[in-house]
Protein backbone atom coordinates (compact mmCIF):
# COMPACT_ATOMS: atom_id res chain seq x y z
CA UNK A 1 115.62 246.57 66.71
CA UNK A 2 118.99 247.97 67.89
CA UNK A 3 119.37 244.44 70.04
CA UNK A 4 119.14 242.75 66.57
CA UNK A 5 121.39 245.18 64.59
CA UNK A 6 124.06 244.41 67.57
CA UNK A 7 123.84 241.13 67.58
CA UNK A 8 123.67 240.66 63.82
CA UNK A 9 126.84 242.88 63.19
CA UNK A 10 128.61 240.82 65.61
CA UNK A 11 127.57 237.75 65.25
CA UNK A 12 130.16 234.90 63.12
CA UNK A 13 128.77 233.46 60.31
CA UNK A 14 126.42 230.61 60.68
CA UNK A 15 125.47 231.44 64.99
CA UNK A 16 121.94 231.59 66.24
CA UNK A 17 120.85 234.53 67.52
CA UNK A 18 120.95 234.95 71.40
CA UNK A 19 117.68 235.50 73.12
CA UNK A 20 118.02 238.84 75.02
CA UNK A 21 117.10 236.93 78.50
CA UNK A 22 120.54 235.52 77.95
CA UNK A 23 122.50 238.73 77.00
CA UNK A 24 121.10 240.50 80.25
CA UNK A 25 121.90 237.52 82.46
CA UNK A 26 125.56 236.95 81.00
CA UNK A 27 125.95 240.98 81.63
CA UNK A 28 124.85 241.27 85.01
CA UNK A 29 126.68 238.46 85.96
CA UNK A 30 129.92 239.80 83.86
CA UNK A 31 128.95 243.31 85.97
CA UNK A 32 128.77 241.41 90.12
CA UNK A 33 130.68 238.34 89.81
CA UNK A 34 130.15 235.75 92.45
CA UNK A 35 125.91 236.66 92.51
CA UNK A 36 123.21 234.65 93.87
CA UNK A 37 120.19 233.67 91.44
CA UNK A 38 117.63 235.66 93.57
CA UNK A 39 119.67 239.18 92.96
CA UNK A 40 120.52 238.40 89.15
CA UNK A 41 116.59 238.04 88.72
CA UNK A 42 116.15 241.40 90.73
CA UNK A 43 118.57 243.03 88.78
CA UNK A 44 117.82 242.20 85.00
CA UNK A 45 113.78 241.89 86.20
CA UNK A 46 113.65 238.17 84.77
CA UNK A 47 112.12 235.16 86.70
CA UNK A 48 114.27 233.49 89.25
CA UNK A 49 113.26 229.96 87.02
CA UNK A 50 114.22 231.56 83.85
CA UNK A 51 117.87 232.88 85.18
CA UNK A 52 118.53 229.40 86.84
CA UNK A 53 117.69 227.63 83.64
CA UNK A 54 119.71 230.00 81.84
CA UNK A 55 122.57 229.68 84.16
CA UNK A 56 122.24 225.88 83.99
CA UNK A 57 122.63 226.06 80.16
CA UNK A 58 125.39 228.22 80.24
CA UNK A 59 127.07 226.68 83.14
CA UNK A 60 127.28 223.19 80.84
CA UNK A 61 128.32 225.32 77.92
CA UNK A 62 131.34 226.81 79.80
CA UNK A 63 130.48 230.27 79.83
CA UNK A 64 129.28 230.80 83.29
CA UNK A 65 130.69 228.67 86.68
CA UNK A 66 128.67 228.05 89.53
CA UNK A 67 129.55 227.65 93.26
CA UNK A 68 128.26 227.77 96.58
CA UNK A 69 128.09 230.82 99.35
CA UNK A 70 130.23 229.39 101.84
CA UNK A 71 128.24 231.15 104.61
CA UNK A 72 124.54 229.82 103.13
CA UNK A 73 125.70 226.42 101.32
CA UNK A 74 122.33 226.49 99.98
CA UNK A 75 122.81 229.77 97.54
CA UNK A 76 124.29 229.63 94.30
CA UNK A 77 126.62 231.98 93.07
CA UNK A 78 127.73 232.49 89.47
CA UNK A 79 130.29 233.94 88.03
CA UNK A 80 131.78 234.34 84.59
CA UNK A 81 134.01 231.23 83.49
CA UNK A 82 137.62 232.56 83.83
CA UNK A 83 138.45 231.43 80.33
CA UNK A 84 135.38 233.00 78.79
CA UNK A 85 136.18 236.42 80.51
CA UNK A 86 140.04 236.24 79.20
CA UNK A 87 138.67 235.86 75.46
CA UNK A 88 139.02 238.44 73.34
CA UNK A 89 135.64 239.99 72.36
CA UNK A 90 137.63 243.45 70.74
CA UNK A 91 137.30 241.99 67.10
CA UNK A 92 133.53 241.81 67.20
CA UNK A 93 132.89 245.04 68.82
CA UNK A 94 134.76 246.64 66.09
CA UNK A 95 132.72 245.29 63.41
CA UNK A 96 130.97 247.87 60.53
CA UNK A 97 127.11 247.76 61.55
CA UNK A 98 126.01 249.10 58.31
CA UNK A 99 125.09 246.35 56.73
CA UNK A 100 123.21 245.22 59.96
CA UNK A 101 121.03 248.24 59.98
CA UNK A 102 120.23 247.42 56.46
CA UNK A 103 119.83 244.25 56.78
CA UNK A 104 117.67 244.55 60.04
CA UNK A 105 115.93 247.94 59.49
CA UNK A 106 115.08 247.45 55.73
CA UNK A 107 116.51 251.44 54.71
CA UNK A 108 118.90 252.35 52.29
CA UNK A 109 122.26 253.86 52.18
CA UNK A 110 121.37 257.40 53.47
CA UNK A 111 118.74 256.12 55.75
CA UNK A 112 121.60 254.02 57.04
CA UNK A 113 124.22 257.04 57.25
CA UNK A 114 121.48 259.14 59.38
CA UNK A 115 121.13 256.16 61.52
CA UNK A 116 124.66 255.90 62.41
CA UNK A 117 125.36 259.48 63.02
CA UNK A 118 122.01 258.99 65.39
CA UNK A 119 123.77 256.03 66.67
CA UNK A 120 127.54 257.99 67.04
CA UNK A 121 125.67 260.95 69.23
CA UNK A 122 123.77 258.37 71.44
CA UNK A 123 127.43 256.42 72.11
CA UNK A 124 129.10 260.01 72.74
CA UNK A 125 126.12 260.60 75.48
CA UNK A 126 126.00 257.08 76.92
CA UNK A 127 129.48 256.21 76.98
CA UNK A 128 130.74 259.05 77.48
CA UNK A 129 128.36 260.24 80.66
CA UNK A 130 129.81 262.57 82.87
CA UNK A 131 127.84 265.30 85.11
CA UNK A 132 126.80 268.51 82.94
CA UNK A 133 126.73 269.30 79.58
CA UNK A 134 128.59 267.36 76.92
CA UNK A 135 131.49 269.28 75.81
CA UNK A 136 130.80 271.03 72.31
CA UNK A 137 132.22 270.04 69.22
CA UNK A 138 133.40 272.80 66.20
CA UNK A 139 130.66 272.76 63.87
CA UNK A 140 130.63 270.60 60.72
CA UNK A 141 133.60 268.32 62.66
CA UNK A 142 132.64 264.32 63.14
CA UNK A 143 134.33 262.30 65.34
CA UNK A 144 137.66 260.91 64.42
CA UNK A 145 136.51 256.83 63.50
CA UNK A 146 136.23 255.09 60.63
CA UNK A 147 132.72 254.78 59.05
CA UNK A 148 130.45 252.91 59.40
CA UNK A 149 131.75 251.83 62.81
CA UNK A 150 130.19 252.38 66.22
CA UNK A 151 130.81 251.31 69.62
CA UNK A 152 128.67 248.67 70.80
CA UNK A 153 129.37 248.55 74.55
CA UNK A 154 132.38 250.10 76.86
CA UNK A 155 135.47 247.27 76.04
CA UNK A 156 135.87 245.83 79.63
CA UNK A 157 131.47 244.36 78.81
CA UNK A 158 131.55 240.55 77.67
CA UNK A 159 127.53 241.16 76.61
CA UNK A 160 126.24 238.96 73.75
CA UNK A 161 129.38 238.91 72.89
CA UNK A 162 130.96 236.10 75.38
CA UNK A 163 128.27 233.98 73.89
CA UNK A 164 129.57 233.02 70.58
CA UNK A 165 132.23 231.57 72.15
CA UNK A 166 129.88 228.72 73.18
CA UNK A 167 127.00 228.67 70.49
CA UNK A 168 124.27 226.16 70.65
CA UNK A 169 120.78 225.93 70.40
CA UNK A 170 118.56 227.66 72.50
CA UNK A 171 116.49 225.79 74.88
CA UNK A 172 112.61 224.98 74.20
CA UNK A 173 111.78 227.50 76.60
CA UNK A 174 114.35 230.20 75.87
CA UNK A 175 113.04 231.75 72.95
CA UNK A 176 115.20 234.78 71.42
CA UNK A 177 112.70 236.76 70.88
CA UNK A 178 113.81 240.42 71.72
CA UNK A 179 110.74 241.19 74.42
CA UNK A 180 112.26 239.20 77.11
């Protein structure tokens, strides 16, 4: 469910969803440039076949490039496009999610607001991990950002996000259905 509240907060009007196969591959790849198939599908635990077809797709839609290991000509590695890593993903990240978790999680307003502030702690732990105990906040005090906006991954991440800059149809065999 949070997968589909990301991706339908920061999605542009009128684009397909993105199966989550695709938004692991794209981030692993965004995280080890210049990787062979066989460790993208160890990493992100997908089939080899499904991450080459993926990278195929993605590869003709611009978004990924794909090369060969000078020392093994017979391994593939794949890299983000150059021109899809310089795009600027900021503007999406940035977006209110409110309506999202509405929209996605069927609640209302102050189901919503308790969600969020759920959603605010999580981002402080994740995002802001360092070894020991978070440092406390003054009672009562929220964070200093506008509502109804959380971070959806660290800035430097491409994520789903990379995608909508080439949207098409998923393939017959790449469902996005959020349990792969």
């Amino acid at each position: 469910m949070l997968r589909e509240i990301a991706q339908t907060a920061t999605a542009n009007e009128g684009e397909r969803p993105v199966a989550a196969s695709t938004v692991a591959i794209v981030e692993d790849v965004t995280d080890h440039p210049q990787s062979p198939i066989t460790a993208i599908a160890q990493r992100t635990g997908l089939a080899q076949s499904l991450v080459s077809r993926t990278v195929d797709r993605l590869q003709a839609l611009g978004v990924l490039t794909v090369g060969h290991d000078p020392a093994d000509g017979r391994r593939t590695l794949v890299s983000v496009d150059p021109q899809t890593r310089h795009l600027d993903f900021a503007d999406r990240a940035a977006r209110p999610i409110a309506d999202a978790i509405r929209q996605v999680a069927g609640v209302n307003r102050e189901h919503q607001r308790r969600i969020e502030a759920a959603l605010e702690v999580l981002a402080d732990e994740l995002l802001g991990c360092s070894p020991g105990p978070p440092p406390a906040r003054p009672a009562g005090r929220r964070r200093s950002q506008k509502p109804g906006r959380v971070p959806m991954r660290p800035q430097g991440s491409l994520g789903h996000r990379a995608l909508g800059a080439a949207q098409a149809p998923p393939a017959p065999d790449d469902d996005p259905h959020p349990s792969e």
